[in-house]
N, C-alpha and C. Protein backbone atom coordinates (compact mmCIF):
# COMPACT_ATOMS: atom_id res chain seq x y z
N UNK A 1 103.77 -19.57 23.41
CA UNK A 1 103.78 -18.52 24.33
C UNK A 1 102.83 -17.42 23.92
N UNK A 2 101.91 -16.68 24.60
CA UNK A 2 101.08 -15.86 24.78
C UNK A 2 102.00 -14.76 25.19
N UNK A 3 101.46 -14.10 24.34
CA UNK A 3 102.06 -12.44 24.62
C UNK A 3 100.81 -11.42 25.25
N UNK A 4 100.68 -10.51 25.83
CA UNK A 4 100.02 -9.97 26.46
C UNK A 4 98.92 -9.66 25.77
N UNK A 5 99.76 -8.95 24.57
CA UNK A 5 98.34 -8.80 23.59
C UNK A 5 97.66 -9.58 22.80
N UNK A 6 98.21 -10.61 23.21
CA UNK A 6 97.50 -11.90 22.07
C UNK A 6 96.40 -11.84 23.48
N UNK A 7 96.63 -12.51 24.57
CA UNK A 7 95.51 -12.44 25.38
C UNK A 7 94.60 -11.59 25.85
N UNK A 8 95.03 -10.13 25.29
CA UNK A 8 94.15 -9.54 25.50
C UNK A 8 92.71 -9.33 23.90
N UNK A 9 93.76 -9.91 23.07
CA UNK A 9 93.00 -9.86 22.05
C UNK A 9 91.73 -11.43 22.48
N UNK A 10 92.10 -12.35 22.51
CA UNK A 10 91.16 -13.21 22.81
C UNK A 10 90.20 -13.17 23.85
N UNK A 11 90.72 -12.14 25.24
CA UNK A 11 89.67 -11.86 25.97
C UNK A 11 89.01 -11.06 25.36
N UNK A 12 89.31 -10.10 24.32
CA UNK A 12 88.58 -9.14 24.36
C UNK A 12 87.77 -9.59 22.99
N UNK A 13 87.80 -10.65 22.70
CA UNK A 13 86.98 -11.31 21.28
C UNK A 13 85.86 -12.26 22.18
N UNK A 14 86.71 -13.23 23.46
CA UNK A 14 85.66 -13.31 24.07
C UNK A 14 84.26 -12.49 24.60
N UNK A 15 84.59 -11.70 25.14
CA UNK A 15 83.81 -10.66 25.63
C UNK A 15 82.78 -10.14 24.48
N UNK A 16 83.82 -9.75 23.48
CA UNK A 16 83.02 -9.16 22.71
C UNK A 16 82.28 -10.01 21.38
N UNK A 17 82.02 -11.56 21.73
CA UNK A 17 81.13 -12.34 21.73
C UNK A 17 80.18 -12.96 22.71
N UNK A 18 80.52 -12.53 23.60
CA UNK A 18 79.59 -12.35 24.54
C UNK A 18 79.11 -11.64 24.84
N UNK A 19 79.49 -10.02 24.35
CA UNK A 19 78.40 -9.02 24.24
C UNK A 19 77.45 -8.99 23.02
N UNK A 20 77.82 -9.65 22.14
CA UNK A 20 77.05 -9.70 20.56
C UNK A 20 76.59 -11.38 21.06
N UNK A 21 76.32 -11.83 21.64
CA UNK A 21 75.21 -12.92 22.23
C UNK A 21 74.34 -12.37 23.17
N UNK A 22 74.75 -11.49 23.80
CA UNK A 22 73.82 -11.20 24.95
C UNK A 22 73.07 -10.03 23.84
N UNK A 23 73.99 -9.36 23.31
CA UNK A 23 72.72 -8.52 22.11
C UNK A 23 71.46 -9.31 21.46
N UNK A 24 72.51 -10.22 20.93
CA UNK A 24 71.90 -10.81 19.70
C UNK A 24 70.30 -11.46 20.87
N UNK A 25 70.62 -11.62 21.65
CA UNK A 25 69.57 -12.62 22.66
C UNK A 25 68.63 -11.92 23.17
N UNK A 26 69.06 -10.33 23.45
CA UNK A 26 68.03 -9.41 23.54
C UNK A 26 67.09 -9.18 22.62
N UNK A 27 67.67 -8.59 21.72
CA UNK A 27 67.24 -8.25 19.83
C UNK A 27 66.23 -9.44 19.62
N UNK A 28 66.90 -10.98 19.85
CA UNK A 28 65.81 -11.78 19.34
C UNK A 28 64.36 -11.95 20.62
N UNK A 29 65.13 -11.37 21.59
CA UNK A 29 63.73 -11.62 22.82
C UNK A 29 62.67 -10.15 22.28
N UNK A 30 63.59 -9.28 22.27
CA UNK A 30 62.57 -7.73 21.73
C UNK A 30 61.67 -8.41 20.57
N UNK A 31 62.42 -8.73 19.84
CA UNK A 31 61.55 -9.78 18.24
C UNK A 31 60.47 -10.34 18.58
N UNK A 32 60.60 -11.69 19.39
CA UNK A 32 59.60 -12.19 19.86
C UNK A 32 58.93 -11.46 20.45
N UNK A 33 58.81 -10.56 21.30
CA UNK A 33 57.65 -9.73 22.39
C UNK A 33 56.99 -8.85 21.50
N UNK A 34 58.17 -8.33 20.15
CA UNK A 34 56.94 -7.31 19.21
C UNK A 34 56.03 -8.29 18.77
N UNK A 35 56.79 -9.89 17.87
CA UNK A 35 55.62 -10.43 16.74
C UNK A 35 55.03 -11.25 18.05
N UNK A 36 54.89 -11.62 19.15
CA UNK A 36 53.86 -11.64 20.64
C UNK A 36 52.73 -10.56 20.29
N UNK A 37 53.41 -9.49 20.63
CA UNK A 37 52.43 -7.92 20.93
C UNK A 37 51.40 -7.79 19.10
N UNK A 38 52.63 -7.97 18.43
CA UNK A 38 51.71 -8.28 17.31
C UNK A 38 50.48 -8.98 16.32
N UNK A 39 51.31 -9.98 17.35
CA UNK A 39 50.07 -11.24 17.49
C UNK A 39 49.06 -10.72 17.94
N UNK A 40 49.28 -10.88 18.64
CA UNK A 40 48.10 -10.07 19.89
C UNK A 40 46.81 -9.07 19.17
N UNK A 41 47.43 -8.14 18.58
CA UNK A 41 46.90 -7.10 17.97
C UNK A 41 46.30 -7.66 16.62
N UNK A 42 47.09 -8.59 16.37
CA UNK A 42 46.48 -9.34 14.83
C UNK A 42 44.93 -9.95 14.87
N UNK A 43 45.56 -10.80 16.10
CA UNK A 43 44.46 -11.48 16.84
C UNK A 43 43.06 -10.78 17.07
N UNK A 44 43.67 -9.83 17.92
CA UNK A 44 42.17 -8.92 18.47
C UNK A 44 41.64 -8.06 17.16
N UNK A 45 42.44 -7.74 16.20
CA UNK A 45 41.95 -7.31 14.58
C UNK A 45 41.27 -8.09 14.37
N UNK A 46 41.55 -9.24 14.09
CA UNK A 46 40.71 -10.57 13.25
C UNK A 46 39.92 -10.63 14.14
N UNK A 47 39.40 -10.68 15.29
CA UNK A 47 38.41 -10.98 15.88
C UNK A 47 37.58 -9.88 15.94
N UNK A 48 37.97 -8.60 16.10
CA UNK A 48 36.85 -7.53 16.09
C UNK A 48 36.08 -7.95 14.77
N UNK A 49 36.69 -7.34 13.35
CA UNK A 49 36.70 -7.66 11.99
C UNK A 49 35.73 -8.91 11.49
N UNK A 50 35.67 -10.29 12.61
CA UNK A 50 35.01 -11.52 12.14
C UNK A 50 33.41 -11.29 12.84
N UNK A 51 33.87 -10.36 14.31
CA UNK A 51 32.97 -10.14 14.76
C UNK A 51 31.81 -8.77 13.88
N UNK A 52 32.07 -7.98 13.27
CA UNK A 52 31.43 -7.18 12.85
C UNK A 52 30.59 -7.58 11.76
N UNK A 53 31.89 -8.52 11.04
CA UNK A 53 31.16 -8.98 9.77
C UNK A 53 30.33 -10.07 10.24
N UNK A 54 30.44 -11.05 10.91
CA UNK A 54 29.18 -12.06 11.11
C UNK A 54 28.34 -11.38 11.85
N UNK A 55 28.04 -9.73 12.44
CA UNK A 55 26.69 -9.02 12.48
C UNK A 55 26.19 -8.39 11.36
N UNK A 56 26.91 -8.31 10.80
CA UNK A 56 26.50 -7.46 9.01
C UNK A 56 25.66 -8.53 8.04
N UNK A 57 26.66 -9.88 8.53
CA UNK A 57 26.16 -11.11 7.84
C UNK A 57 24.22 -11.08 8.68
N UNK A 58 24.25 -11.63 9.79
CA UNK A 58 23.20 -11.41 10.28
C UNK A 58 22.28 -10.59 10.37
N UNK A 59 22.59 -8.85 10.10
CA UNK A 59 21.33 -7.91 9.76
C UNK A 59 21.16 -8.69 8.48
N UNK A 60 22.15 -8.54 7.36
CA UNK A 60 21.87 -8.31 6.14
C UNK A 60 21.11 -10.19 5.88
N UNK A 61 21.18 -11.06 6.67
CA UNK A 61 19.99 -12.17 6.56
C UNK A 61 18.90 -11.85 7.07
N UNK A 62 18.40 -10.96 8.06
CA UNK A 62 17.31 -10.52 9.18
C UNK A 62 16.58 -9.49 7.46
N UNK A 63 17.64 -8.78 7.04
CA UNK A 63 17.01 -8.15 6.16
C UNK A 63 16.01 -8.54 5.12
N UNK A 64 17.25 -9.60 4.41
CA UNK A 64 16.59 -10.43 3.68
C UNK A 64 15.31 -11.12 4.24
N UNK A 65 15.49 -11.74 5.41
CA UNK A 65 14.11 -12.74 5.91
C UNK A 65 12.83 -11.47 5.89
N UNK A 66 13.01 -10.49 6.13
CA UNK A 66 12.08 -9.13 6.43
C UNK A 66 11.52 -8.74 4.56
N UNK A 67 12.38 -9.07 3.90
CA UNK A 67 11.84 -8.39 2.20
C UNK A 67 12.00 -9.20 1.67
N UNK A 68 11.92 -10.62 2.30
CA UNK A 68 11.08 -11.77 1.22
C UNK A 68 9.66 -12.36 2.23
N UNK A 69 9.29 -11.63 3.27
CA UNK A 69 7.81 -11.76 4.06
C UNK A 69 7.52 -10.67 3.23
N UNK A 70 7.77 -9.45 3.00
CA UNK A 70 7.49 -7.91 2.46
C UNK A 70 6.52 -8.53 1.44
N UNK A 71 7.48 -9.03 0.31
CA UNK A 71 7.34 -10.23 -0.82
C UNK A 71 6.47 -10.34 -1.47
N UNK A 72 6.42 -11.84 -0.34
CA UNK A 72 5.39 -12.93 -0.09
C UNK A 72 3.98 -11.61 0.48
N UNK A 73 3.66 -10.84 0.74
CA UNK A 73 3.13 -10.03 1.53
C UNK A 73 2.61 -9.54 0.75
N UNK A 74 3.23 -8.91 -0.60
CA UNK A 74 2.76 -7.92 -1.34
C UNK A 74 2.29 -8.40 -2.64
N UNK A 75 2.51 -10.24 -2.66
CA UNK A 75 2.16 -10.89 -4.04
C UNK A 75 0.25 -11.37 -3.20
N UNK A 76 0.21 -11.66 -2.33
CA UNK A 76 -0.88 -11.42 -1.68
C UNK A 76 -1.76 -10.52 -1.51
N UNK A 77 -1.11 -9.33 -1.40
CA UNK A 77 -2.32 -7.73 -1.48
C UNK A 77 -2.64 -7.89 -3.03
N UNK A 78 -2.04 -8.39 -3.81
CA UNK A 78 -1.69 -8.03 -5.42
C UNK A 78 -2.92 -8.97 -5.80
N UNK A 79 -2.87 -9.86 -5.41
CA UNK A 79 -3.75 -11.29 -6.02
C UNK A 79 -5.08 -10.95 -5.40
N UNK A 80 -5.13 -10.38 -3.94
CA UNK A 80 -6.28 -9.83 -3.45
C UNK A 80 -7.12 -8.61 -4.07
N UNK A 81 -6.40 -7.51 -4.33
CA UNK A 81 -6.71 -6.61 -5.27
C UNK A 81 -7.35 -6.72 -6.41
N UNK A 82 -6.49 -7.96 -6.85
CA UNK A 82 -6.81 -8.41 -8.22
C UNK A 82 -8.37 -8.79 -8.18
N UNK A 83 -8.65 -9.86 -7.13
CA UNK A 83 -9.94 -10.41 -7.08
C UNK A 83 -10.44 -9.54 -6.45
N UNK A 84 -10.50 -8.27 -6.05
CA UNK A 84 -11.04 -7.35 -5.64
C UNK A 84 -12.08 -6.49 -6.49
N UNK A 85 -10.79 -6.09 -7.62
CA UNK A 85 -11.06 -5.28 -9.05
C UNK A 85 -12.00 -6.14 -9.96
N UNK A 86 -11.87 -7.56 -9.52
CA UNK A 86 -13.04 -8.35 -10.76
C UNK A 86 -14.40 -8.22 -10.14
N UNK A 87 -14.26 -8.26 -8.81
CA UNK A 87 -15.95 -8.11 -8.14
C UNK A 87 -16.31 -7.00 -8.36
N UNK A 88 -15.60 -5.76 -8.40
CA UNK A 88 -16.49 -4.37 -8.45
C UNK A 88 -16.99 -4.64 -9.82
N UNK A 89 -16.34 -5.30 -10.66
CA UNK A 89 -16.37 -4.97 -12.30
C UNK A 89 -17.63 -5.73 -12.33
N UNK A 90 -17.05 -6.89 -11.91
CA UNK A 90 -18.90 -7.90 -11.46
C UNK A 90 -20.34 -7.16 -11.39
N UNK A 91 -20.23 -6.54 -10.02
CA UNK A 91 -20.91 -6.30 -9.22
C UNK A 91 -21.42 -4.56 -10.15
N UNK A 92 -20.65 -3.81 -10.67
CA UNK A 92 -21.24 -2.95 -11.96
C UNK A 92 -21.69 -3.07 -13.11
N UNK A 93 -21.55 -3.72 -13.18
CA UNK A 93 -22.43 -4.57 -14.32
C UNK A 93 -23.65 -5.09 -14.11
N UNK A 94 -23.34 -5.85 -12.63
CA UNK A 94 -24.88 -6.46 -12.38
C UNK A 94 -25.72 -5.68 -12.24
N UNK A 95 -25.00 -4.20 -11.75
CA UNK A 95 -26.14 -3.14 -10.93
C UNK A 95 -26.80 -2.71 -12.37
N UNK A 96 -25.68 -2.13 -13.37
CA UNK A 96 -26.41 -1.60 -14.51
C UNK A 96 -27.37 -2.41 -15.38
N UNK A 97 -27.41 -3.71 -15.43
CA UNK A 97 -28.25 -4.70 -16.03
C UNK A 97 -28.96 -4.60 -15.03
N UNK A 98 -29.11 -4.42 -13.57
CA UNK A 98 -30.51 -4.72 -12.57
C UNK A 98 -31.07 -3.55 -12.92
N UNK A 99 -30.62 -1.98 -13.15
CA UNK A 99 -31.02 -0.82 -13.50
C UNK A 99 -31.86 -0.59 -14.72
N UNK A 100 -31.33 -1.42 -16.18
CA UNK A 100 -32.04 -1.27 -16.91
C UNK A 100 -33.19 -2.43 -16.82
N UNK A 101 -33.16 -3.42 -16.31
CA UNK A 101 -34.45 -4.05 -16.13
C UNK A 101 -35.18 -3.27 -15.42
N UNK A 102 -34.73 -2.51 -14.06
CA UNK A 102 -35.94 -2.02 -13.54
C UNK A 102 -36.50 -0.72 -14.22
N UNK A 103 -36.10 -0.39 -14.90
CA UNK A 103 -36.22 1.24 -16.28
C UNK A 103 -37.53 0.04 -16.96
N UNK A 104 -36.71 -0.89 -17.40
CA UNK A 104 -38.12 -1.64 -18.40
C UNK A 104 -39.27 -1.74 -17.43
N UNK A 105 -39.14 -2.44 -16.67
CA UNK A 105 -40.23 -3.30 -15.99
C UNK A 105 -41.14 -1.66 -15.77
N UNK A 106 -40.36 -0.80 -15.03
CA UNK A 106 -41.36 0.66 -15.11
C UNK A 106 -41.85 1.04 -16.21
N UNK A 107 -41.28 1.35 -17.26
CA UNK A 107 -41.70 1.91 -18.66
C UNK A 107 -43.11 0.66 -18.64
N UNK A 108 -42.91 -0.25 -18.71
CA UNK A 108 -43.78 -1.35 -19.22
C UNK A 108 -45.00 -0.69 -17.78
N UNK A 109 -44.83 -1.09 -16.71
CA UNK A 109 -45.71 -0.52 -15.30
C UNK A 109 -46.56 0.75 -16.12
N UNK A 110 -45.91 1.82 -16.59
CA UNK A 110 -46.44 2.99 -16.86
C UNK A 110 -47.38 2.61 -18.01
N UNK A 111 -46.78 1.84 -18.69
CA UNK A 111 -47.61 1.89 -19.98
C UNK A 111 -49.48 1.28 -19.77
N UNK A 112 -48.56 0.22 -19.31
CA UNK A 112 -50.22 -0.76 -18.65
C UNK A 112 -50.78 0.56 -17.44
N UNK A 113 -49.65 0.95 -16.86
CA UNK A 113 -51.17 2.00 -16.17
C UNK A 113 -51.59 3.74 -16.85
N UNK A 114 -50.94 3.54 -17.79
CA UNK A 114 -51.60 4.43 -18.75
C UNK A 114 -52.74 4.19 -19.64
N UNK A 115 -52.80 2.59 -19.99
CA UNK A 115 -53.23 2.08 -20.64
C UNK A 115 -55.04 1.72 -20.20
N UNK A 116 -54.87 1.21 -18.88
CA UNK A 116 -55.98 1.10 -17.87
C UNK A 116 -56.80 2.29 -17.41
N UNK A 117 -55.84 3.18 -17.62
CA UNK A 117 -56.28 4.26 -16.88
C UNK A 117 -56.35 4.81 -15.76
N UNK A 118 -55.60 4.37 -15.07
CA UNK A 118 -55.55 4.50 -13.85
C UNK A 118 -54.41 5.06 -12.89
N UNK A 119 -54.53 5.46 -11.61
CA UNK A 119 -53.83 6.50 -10.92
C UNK A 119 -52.78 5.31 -10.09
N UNK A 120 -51.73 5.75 -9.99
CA UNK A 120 -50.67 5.03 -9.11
C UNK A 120 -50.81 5.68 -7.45
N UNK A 121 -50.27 4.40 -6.71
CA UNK A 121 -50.60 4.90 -5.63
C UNK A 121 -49.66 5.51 -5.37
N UNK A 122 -50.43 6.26 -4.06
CA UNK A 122 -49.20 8.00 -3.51
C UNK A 122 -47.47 7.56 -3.43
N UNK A 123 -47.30 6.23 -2.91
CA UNK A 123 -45.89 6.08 -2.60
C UNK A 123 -45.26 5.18 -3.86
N UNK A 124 -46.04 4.62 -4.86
CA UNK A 124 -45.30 4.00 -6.31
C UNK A 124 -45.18 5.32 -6.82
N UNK A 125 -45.90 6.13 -7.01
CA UNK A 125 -45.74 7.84 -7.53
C UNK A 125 -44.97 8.44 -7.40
N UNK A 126 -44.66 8.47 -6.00
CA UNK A 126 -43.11 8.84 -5.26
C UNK A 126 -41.85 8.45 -5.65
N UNK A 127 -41.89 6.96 -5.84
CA UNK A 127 -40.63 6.38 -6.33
C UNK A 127 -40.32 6.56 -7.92
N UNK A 128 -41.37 7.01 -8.48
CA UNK A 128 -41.13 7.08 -9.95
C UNK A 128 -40.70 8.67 -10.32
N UNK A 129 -41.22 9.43 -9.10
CA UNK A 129 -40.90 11.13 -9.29
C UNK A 129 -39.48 11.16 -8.72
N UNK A 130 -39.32 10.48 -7.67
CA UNK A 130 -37.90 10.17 -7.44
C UNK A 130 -36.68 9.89 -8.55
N UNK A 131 -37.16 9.26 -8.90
CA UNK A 131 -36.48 8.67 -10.24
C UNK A 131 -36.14 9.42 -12.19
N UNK A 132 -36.95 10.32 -11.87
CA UNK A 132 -37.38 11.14 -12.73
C UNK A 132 -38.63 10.81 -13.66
N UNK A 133 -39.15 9.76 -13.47
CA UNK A 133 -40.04 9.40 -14.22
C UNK A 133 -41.22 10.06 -14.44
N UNK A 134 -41.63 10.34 -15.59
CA UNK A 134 -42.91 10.73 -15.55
C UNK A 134 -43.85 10.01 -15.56
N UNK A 135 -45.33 10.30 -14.34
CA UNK A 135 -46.45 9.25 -14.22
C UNK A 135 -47.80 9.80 -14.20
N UNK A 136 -47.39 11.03 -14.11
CA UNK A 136 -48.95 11.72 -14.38
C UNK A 136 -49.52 11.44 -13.39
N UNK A 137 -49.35 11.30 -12.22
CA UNK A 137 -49.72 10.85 -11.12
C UNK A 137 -50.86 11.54 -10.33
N UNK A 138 -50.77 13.00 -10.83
CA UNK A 138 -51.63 13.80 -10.32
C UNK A 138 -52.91 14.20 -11.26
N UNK A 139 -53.15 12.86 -12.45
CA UNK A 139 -54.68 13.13 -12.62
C UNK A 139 -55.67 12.26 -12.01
N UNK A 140 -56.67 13.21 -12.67
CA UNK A 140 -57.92 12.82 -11.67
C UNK A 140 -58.74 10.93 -11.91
């Protein structure tokens, strides 16, 4: 036999497992919709985040490809330079060896036309007064 309050105790245990199911069923649906919403947000994190870095990745290769042409670029001016600096060195040298031959070949010119006796013409005269040379050019 059921006494009033025994049945009211079991309705009211019913019930009030069926209000702590219908909680509990909320609570776990709220759960799911945050780690959903969370997802979500995780998701669009990791993807901004993968997205930024595989452009960082990409300047910072664009970079690299740009300062190893730089490089390659500047081991070229270098090697050019280089053979640059040996021709002047060349090419001063040759002048000063063409300079003192032509000092001889004059000294020697002067001597034989000192020697002969004789007057240089107006424009060999020129080039030797040019030069500083002395030719005596103006005797008789």
């Amino acid at each position: 036999m059921t006494t009033p309050d025994t049945g009211r105790r079991d309705k009211w245990t019913t019930d009030s497992q069926e209000a702590t199911a219908a909680l509990t069923a909320l609570y776990e649906a709220a759960l799911r919709k945050l780690r959903s919403k969370d997802q979500r947000k995780l998701a669009a994190v990791t993807w901004s985040f993968e997205s930024r870095l595989a452009k960082a990745h990409e300047q910072l290769n664009n970079s690299a490809r740009a300062m190893s042409r730089a490089a390659s670029r500047a081991d070229e001016l270098e090697a050019t330079v280089a053979g640059l600096r040996k021709d002047k060195t060349e090419l001063e040298f040759r002048e000063r060896q063409a300079m003192r031959d032509l000092q001889q070949v004059a000294a020697r010119f002067i001597a034989l036309n000192e020697a002969t006796n004789t007057r240089l013409d107006p424009r060999t005269a020129e080039i030797f007064t040019r030069r500083g040379w002395n030719t005596r050019a103006a005797r008789p």
